[in-house]
N, C-alpha and C. Protein backbone atom coordinates (compact mmCIF):
# COMPACT_ATOMS: atom_id res chain seq x y z
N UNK A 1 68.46 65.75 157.18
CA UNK A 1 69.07 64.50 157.58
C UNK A 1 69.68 63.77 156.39
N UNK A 2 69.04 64.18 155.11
CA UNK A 2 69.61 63.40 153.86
C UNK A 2 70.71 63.78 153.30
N UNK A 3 70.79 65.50 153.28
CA UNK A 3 71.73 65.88 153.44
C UNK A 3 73.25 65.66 154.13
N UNK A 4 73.07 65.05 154.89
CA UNK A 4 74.57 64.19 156.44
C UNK A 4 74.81 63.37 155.72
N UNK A 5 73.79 62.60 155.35
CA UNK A 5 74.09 61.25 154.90
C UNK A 5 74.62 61.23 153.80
N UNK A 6 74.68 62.39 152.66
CA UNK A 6 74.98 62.24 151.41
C UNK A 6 76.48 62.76 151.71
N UNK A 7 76.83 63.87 152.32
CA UNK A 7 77.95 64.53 152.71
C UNK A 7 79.04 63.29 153.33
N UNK A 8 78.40 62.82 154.42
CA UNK A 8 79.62 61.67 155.18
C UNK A 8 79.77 60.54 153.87
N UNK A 9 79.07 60.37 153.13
CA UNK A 9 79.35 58.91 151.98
C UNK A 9 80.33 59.95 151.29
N UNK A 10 79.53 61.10 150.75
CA UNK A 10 81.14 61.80 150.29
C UNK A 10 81.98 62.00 150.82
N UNK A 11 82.30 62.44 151.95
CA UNK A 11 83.80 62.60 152.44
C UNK A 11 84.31 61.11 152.45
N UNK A 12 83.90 59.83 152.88
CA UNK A 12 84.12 58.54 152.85
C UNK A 12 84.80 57.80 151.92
N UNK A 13 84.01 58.16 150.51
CA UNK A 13 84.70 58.43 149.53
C UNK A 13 85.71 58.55 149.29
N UNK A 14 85.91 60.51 149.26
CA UNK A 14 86.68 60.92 148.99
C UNK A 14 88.14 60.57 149.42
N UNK A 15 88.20 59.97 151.31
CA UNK A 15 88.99 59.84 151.90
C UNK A 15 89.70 57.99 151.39
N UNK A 16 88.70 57.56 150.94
CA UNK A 16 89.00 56.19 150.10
C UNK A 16 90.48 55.92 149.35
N UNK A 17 89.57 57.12 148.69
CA UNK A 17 90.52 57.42 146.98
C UNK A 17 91.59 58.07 147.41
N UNK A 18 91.53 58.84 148.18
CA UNK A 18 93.06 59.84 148.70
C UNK A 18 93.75 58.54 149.57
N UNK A 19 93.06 57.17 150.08
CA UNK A 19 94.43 56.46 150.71
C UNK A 19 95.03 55.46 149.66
N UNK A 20 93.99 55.24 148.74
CA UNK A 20 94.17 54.39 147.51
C UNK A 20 95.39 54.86 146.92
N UNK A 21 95.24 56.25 146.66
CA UNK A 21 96.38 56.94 145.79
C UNK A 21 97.99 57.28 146.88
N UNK A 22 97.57 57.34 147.98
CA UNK A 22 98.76 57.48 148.80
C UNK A 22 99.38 56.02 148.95
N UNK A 23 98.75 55.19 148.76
CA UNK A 23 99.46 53.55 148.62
C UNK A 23 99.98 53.87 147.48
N UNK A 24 99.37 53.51 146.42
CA UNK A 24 100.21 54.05 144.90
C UNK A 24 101.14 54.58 144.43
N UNK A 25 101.41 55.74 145.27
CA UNK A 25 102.07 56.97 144.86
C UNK A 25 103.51 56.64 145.69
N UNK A 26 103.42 55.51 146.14
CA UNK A 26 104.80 55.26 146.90
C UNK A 26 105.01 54.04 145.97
N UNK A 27 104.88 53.56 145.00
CA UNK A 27 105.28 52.39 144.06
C UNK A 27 105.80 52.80 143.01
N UNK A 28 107.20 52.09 142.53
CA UNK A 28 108.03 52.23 141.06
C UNK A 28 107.13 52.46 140.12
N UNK A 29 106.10 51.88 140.19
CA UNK A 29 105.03 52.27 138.65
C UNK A 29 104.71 53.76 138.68
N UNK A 30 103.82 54.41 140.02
CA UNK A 30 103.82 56.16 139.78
C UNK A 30 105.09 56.68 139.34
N UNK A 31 106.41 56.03 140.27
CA UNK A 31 107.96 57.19 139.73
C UNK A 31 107.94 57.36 138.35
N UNK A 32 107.52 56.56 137.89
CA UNK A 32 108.10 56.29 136.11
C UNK A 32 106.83 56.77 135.06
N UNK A 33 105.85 56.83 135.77
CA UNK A 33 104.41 57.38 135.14
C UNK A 33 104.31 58.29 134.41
N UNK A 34 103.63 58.97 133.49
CA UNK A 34 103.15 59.92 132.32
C UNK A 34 102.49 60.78 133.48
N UNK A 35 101.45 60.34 134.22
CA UNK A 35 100.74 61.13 134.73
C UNK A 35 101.54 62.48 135.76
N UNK A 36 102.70 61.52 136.72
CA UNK A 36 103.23 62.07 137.38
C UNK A 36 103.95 63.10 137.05
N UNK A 37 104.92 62.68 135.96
CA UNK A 37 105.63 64.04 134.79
C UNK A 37 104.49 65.33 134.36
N UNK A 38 103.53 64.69 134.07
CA UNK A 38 102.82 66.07 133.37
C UNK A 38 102.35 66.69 134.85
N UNK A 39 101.87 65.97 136.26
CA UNK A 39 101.31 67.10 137.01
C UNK A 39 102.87 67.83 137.43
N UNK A 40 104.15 67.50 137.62
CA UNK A 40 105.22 68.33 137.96
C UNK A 40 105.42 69.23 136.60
N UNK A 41 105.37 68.71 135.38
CA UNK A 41 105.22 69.94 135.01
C UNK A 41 104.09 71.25 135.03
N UNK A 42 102.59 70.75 135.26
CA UNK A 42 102.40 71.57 135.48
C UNK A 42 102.39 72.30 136.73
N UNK A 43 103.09 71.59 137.70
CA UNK A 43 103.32 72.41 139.15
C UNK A 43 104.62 73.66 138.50
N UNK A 44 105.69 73.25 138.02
CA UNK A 44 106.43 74.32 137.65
C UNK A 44 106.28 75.35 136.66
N UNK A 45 105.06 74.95 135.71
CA UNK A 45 104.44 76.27 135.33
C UNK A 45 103.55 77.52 136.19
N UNK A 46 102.68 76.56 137.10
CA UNK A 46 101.53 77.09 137.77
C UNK A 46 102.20 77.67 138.82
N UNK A 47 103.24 77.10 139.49
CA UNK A 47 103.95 77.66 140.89
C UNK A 47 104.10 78.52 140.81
N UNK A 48 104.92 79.59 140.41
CA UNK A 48 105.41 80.51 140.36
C UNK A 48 103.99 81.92 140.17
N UNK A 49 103.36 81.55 139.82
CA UNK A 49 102.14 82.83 140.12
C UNK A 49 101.86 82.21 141.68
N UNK A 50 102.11 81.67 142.25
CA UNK A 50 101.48 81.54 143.26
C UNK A 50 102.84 81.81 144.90
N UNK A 51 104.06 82.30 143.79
CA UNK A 51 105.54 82.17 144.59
C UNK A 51 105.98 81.36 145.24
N UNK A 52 105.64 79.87 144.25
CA UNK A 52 106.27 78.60 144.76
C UNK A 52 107.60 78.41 143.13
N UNK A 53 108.92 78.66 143.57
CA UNK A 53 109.84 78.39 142.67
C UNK A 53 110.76 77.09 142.49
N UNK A 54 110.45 76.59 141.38
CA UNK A 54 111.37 74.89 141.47
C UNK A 54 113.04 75.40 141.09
N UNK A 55 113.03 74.71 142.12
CA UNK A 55 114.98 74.81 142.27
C UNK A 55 115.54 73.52 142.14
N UNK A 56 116.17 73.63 140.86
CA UNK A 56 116.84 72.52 140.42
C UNK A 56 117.96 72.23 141.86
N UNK A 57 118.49 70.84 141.70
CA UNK A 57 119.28 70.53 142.64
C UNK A 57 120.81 71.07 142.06
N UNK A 58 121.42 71.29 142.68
CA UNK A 58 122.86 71.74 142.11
C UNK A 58 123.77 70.26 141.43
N UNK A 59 124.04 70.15 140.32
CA UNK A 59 124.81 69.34 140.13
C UNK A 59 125.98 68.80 141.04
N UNK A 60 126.52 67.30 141.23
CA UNK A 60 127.44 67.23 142.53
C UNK A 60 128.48 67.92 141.61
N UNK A 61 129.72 68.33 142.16
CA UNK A 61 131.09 68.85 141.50
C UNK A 61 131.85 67.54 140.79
N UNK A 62 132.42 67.93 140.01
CA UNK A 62 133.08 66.61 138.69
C UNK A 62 134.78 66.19 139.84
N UNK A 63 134.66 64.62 139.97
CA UNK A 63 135.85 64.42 140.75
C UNK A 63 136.73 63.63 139.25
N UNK A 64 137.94 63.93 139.86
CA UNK A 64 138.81 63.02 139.10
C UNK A 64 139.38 62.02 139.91
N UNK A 65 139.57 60.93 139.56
CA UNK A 65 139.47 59.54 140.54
C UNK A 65 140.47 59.15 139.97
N UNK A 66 141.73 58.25 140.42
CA UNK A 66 143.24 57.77 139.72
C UNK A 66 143.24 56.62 140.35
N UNK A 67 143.56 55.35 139.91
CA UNK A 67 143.73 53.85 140.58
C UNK A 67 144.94 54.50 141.85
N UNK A 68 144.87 53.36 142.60
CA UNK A 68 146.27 53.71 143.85
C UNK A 68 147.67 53.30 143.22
N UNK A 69 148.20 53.35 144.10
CA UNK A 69 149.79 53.47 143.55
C UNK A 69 150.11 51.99 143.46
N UNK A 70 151.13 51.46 142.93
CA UNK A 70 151.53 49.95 143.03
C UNK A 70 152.29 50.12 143.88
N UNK A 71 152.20 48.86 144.91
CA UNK A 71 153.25 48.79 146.13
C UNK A 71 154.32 48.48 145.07
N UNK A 72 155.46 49.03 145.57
CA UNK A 72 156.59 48.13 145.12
C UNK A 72 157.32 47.19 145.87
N UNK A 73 156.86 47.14 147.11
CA UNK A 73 157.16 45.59 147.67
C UNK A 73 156.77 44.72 147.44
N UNK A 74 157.16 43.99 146.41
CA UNK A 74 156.99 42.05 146.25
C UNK A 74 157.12 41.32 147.16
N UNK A 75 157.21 41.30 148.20
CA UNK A 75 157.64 40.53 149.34
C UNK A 75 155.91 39.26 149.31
N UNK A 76 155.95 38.85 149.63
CA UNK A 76 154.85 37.81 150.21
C UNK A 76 154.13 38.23 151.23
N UNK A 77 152.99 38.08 151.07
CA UNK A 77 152.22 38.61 152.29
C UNK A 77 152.15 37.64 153.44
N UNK A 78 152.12 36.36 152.89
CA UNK A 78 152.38 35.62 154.05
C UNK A 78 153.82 34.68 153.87
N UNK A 79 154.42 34.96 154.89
CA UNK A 79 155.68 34.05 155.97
C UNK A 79 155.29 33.01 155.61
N UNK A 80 156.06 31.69 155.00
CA UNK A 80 155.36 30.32 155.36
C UNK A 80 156.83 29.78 156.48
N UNK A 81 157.02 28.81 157.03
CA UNK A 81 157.71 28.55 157.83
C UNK A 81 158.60 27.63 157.21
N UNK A 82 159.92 27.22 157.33
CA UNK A 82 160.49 26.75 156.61
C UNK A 82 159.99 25.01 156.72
N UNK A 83 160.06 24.03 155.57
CA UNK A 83 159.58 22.64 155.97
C UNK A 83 161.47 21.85 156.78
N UNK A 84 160.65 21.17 157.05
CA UNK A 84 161.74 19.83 157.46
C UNK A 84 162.67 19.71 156.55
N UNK A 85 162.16 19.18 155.77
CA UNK A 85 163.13 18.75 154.27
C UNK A 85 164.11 19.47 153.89
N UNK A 86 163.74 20.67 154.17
CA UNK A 86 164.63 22.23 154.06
C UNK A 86 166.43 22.18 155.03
């Protein structure tokens, strides 16, 4: 019976700390973390004996971008109506 009791406080536990860290692990402070860098690196050492391979993302392709053309109509965009005085 002491046995249950020691087992369910551990899993209780355990399941604590695993929601503690799943709150965490969704905050700007983990992205930017020491800790986080060293376990991906060691996932991309360790993966691969296990035939998990990290695949870089493909770079996007290089665009060349040019301002638009100058209208060459000067015209006014807006009509004003002629005054009285006119």
């Amino acid at each position: 019976m002491i046995g249950v009791v020691v087992l369910s406080v551990i899993i209780v536990v355990m399941l604590a700390v695993f929601f503690r860290f799943y709150l965490y692990s969704r905050t700007p402070a983990w992205g930017q973390s020491d800790t986080r860098k060293a376990m991906l690196n060691m996932m991309i050492v360790v993966g691969p004996i296990f035939g998990m391979h990290y695949k870089k993302e493909p770079p996007e392709p290089t665009s060349i971008s040019a301002p638009a053309q100058d209208d060459e109509d000067d015209t006014r965009a807006v009509t004003l109506p002629p005054s009285e005085s006119e």
